[in-house]
N, C-alpha and C. Protein backbone atom coordinates (compact mmCIF):
# COMPACT_ATOMS: atom_id res chain seq x y z
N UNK A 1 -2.01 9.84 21.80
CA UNK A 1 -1.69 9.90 20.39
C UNK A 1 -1.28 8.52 19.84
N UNK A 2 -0.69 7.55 20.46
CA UNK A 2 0.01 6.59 20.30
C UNK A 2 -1.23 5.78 19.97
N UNK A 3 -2.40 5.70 20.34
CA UNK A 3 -3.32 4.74 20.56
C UNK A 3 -4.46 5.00 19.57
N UNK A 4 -4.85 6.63 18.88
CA UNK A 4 -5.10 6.52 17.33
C UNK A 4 -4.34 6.23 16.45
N UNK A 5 -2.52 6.55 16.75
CA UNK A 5 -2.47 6.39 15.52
C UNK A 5 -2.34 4.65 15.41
N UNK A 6 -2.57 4.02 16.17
CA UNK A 6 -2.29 2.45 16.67
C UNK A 6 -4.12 1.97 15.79
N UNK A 7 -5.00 2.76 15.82
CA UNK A 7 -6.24 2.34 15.05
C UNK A 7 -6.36 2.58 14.09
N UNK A 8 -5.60 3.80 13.89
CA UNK A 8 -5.42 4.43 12.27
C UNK A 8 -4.50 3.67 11.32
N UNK A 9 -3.64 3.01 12.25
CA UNK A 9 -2.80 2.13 10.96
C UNK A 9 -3.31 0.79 10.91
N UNK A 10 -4.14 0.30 12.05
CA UNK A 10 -4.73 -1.00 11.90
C UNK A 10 -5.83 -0.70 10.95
N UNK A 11 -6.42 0.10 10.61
CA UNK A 11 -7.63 0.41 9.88
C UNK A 11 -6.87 0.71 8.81
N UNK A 12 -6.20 1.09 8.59
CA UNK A 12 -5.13 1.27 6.85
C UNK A 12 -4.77 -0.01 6.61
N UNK A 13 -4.35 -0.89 7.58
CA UNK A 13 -3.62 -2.36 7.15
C UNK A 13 -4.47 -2.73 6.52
N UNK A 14 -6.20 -2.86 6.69
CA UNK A 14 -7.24 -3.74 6.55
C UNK A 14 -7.80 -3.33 5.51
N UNK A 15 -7.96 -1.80 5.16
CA UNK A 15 -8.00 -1.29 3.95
C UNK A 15 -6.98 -2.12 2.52
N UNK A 16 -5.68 -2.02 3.15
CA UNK A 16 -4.67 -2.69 2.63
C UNK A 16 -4.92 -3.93 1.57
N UNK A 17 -5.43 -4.96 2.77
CA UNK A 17 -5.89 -6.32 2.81
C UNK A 17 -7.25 -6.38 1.61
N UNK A 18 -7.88 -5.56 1.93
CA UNK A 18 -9.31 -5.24 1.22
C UNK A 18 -8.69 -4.79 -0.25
N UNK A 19 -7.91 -4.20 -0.86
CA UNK A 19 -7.39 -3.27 -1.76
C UNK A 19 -6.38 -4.44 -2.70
N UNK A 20 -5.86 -5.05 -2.06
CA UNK A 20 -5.08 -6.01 -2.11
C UNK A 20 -5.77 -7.10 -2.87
N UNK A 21 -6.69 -7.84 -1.85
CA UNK A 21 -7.44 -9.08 -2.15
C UNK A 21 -7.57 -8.55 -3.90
N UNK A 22 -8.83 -7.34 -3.40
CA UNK A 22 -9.30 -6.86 -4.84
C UNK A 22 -8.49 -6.57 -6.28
N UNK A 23 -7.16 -6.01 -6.15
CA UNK A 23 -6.20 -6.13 -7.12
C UNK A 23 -5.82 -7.59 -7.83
N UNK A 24 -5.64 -8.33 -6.43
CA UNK A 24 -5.21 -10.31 -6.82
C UNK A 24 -6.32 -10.62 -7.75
N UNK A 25 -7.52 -10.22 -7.41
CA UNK A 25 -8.47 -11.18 -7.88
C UNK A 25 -9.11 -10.41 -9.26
N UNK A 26 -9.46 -9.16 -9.63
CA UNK A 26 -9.65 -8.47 -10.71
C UNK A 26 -8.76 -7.52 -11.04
N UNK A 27 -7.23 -7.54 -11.22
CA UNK A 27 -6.42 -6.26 -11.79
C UNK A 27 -6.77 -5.35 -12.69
N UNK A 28 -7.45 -6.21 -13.94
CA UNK A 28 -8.35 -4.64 -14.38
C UNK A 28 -9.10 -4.39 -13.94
N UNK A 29 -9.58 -4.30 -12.79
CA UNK A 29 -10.27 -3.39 -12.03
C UNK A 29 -9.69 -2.19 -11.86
N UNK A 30 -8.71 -2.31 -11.07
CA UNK A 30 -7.68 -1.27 -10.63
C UNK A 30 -6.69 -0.99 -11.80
N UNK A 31 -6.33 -1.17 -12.37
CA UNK A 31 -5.55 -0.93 -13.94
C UNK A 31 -6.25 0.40 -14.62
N UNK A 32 -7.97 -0.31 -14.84
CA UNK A 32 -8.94 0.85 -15.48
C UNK A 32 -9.04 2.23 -14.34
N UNK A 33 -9.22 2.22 -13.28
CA UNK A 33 -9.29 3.18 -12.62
C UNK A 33 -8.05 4.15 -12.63
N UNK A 34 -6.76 3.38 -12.52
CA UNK A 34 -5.76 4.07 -12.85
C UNK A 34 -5.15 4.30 -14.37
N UNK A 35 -5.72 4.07 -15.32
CA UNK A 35 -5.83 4.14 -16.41
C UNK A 35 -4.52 3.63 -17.27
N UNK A 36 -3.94 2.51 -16.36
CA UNK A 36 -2.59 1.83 -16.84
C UNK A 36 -3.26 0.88 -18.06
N UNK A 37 -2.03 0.70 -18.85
CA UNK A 37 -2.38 -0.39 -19.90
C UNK A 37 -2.58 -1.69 -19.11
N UNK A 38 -3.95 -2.31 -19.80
CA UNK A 38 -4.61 -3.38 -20.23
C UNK A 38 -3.85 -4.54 -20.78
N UNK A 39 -2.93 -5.17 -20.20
CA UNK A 39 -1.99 -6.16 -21.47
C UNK A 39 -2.28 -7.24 -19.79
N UNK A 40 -1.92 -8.57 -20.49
CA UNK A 40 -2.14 -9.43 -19.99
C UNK A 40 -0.84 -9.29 -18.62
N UNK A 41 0.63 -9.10 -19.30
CA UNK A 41 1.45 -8.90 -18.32
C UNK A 41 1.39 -7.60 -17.09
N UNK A 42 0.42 -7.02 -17.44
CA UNK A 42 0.07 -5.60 -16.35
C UNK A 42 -0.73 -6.33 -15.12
N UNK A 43 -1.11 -6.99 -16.28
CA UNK A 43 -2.70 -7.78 -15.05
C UNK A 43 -1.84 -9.23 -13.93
N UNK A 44 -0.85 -9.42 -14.77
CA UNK A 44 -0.30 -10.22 -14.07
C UNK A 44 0.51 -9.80 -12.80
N UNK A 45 1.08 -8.75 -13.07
CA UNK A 45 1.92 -8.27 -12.15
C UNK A 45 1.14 -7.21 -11.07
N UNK A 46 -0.04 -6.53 -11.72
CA UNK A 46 -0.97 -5.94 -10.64
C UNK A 46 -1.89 -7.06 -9.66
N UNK A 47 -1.99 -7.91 -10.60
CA UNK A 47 -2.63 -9.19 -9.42
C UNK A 47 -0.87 -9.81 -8.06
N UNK A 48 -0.05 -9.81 -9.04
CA UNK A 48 0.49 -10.05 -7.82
C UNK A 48 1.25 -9.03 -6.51
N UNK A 49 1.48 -8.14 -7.42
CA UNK A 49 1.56 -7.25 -5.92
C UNK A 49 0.31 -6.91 -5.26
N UNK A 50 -1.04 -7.15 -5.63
CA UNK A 50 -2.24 -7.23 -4.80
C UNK A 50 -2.56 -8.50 -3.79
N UNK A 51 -1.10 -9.21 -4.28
CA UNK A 51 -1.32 -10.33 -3.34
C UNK A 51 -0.27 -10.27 -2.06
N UNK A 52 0.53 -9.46 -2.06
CA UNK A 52 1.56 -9.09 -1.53
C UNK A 52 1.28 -7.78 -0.56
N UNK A 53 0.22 -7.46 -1.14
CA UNK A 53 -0.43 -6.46 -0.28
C UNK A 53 -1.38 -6.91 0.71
N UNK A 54 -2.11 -8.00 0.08
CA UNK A 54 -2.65 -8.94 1.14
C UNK A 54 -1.66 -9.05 2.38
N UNK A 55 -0.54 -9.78 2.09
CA UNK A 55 0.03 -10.28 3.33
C UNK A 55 1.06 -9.31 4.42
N UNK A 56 1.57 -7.91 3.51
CA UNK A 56 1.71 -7.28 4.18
C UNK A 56 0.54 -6.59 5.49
N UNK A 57 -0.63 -6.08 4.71
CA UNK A 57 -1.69 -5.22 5.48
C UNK A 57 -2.03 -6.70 6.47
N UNK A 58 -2.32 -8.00 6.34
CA UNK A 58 -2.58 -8.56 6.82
C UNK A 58 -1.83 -8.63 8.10
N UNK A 59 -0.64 -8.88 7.94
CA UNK A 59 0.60 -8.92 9.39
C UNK A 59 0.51 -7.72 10.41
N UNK A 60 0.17 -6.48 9.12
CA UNK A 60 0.24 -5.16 10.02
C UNK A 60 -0.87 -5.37 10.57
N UNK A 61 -2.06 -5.92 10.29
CA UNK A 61 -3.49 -5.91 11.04
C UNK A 61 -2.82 -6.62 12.31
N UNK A 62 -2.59 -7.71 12.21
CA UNK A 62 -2.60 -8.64 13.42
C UNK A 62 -1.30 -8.80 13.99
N UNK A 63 -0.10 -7.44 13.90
CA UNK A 63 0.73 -7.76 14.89
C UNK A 63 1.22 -6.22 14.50
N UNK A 64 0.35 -4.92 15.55
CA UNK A 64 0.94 -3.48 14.77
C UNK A 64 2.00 -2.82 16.31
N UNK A 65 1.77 -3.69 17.34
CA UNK A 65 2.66 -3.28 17.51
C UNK A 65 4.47 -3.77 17.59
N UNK A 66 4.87 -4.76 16.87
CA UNK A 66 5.77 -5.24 16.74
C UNK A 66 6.99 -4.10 15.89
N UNK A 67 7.64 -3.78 16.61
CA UNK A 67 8.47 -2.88 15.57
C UNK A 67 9.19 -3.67 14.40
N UNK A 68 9.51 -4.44 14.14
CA UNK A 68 9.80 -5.01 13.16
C UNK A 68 8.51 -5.43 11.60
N UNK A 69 8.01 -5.82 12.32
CA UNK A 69 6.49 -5.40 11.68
C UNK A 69 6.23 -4.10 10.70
N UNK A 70 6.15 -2.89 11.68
CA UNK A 70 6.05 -1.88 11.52
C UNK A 70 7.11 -1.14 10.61
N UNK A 71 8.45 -1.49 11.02
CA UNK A 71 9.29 -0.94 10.32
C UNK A 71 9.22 -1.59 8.85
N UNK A 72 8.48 -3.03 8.81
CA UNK A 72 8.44 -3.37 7.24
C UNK A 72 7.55 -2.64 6.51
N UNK A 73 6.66 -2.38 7.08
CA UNK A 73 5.36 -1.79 6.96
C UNK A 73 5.56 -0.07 5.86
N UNK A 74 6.50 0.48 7.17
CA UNK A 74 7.03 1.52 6.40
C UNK A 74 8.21 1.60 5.07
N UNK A 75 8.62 0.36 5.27
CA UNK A 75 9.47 -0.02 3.89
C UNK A 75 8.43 -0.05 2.63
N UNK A 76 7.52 -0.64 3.07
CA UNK A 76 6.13 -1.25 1.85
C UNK A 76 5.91 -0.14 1.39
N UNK A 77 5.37 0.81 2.41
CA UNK A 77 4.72 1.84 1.78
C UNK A 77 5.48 2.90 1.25
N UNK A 78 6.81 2.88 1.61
CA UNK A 78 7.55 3.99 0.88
C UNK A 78 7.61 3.69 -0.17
N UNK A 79 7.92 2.01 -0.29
CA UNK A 79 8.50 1.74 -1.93
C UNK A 79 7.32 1.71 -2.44
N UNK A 80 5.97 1.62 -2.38
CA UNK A 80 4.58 1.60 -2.90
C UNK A 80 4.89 3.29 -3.38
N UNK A 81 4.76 4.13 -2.57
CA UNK A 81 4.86 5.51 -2.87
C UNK A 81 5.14 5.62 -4.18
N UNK A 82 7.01 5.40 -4.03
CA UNK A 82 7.94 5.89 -4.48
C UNK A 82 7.57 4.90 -6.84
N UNK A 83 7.49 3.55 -6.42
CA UNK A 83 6.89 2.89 -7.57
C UNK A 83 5.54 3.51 -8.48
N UNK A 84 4.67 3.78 -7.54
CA UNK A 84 3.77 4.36 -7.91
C UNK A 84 3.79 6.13 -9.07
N UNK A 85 4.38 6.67 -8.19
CA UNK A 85 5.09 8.03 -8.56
C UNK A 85 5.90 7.66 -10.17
N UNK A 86 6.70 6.88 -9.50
CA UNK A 86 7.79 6.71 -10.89
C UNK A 86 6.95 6.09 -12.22
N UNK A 87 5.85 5.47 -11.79
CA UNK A 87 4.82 4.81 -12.91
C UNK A 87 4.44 6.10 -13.58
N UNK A 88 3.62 6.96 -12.46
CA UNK A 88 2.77 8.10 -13.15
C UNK A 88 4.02 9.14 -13.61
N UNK A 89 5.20 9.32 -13.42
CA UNK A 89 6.50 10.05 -14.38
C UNK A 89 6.60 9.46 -15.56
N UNK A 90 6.52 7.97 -15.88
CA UNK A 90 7.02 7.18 -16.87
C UNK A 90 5.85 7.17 -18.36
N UNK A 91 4.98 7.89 -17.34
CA UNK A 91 3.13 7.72 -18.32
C UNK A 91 2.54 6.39 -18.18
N UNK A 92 3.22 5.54 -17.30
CA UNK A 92 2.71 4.16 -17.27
C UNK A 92 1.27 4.46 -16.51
N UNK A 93 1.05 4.87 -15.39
CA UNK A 93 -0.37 5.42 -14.96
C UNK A 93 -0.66 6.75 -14.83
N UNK A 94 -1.94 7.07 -14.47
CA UNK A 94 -2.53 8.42 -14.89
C UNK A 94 -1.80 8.95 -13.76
N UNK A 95 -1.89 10.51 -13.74
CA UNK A 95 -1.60 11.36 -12.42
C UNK A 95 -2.70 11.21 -11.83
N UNK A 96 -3.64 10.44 -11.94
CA UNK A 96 -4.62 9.91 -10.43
C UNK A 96 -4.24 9.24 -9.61
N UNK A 97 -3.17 8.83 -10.08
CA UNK A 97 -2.75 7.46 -9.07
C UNK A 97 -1.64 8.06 -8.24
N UNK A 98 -1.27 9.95 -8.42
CA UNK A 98 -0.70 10.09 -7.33
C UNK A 98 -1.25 10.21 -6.09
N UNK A 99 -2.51 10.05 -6.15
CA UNK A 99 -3.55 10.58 -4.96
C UNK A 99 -3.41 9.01 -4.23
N UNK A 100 -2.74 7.65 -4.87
CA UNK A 100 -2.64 6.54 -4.04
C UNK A 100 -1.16 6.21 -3.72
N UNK A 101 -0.05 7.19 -4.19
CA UNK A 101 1.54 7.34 -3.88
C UNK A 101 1.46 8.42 -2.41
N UNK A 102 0.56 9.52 -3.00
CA UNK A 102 0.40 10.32 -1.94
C UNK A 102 -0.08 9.46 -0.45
N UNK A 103 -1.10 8.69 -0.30
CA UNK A 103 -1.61 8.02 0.71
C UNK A 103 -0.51 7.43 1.35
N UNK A 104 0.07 6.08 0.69
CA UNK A 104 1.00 5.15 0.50
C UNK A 104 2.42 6.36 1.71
N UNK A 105 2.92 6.91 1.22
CA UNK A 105 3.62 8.48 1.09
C UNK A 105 3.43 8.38 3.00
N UNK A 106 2.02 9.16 3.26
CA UNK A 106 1.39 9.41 4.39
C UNK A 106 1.40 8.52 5.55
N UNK A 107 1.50 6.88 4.78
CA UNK A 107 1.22 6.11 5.63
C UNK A 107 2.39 5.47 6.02
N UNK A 108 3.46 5.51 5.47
CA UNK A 108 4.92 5.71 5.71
C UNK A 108 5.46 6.17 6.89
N UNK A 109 4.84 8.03 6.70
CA UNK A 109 5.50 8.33 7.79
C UNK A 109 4.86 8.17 9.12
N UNK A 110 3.28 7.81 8.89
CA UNK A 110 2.79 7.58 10.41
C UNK A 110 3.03 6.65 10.72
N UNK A 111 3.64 5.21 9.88
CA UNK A 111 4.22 3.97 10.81
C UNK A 111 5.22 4.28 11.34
N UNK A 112 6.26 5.31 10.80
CA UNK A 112 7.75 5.49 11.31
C UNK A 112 7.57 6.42 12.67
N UNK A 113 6.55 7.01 12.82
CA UNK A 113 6.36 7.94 13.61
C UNK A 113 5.58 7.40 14.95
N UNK A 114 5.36 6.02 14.74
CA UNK A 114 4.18 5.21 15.53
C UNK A 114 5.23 4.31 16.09
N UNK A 115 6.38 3.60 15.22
CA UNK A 115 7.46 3.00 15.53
C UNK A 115 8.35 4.22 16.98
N UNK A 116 8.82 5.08 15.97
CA UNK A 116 9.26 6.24 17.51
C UNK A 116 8.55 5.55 18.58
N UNK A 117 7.27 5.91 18.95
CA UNK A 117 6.27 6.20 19.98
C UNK A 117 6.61 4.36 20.78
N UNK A 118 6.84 4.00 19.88
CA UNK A 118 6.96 2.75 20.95
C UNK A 118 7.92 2.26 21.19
N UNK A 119 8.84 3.06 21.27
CA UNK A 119 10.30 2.95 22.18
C UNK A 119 11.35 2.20 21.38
């Protein structure tokens, strides 16, 4: 068990990284999909936590089993969750974007649960 979920979160980090890059570099990209306002300061601040997502998923790619690592990992994604959620309460994004709090959410508890597994 220890050793999918050890591919399953390296393959989420990289997703991460991929998701990330793409936010840094076109925020309305991801803005329009989640149907958040279009203002220059949205785009600013969705490009930079897409850059921040870069370097998290990036670390988790290339060092997943480090518990310290990992345990940041699950900090990221809770507060990703938990931000996300509070956006789509506030009407700031659509309730589509709970389907990426929900993920975020998921991927939380399989780092904390992957952290357990390695003593």
């Amino acid at each position: 068990m220890r050793r999918l979920e050890r591919r399953l979160l390296r393959k989420i980090a990289i997703a991460t990284v991929v998701t990330g890059a793409t936010q840094a570099v076109a925020p309305a990209v991801s803005l329009s999909l989640l149907r958040g306002d279009d203002t220059p300061t949205a785009r600013h601040f969705f490009g930079t936590v897409g850059m921040f997502m870069v370097c998290t998923g990036g670390l988790a790619a290339a060092r997943p089993d480090d518990r310290a690592v990992t345990l940041m990992t699950v900090a990221q994604k809770a507060g990703a969750a938990a931000a996300v959620g509070l956006a789509v309460r506030r009407g700031l994004l659509s309730p589509l974007a709970l389907g990426v709090a929900g993920f975020d959410a998921f991927t939380s508890v399989l780092a904390l649960d992957y952290v357990r597994r390695l003593g």
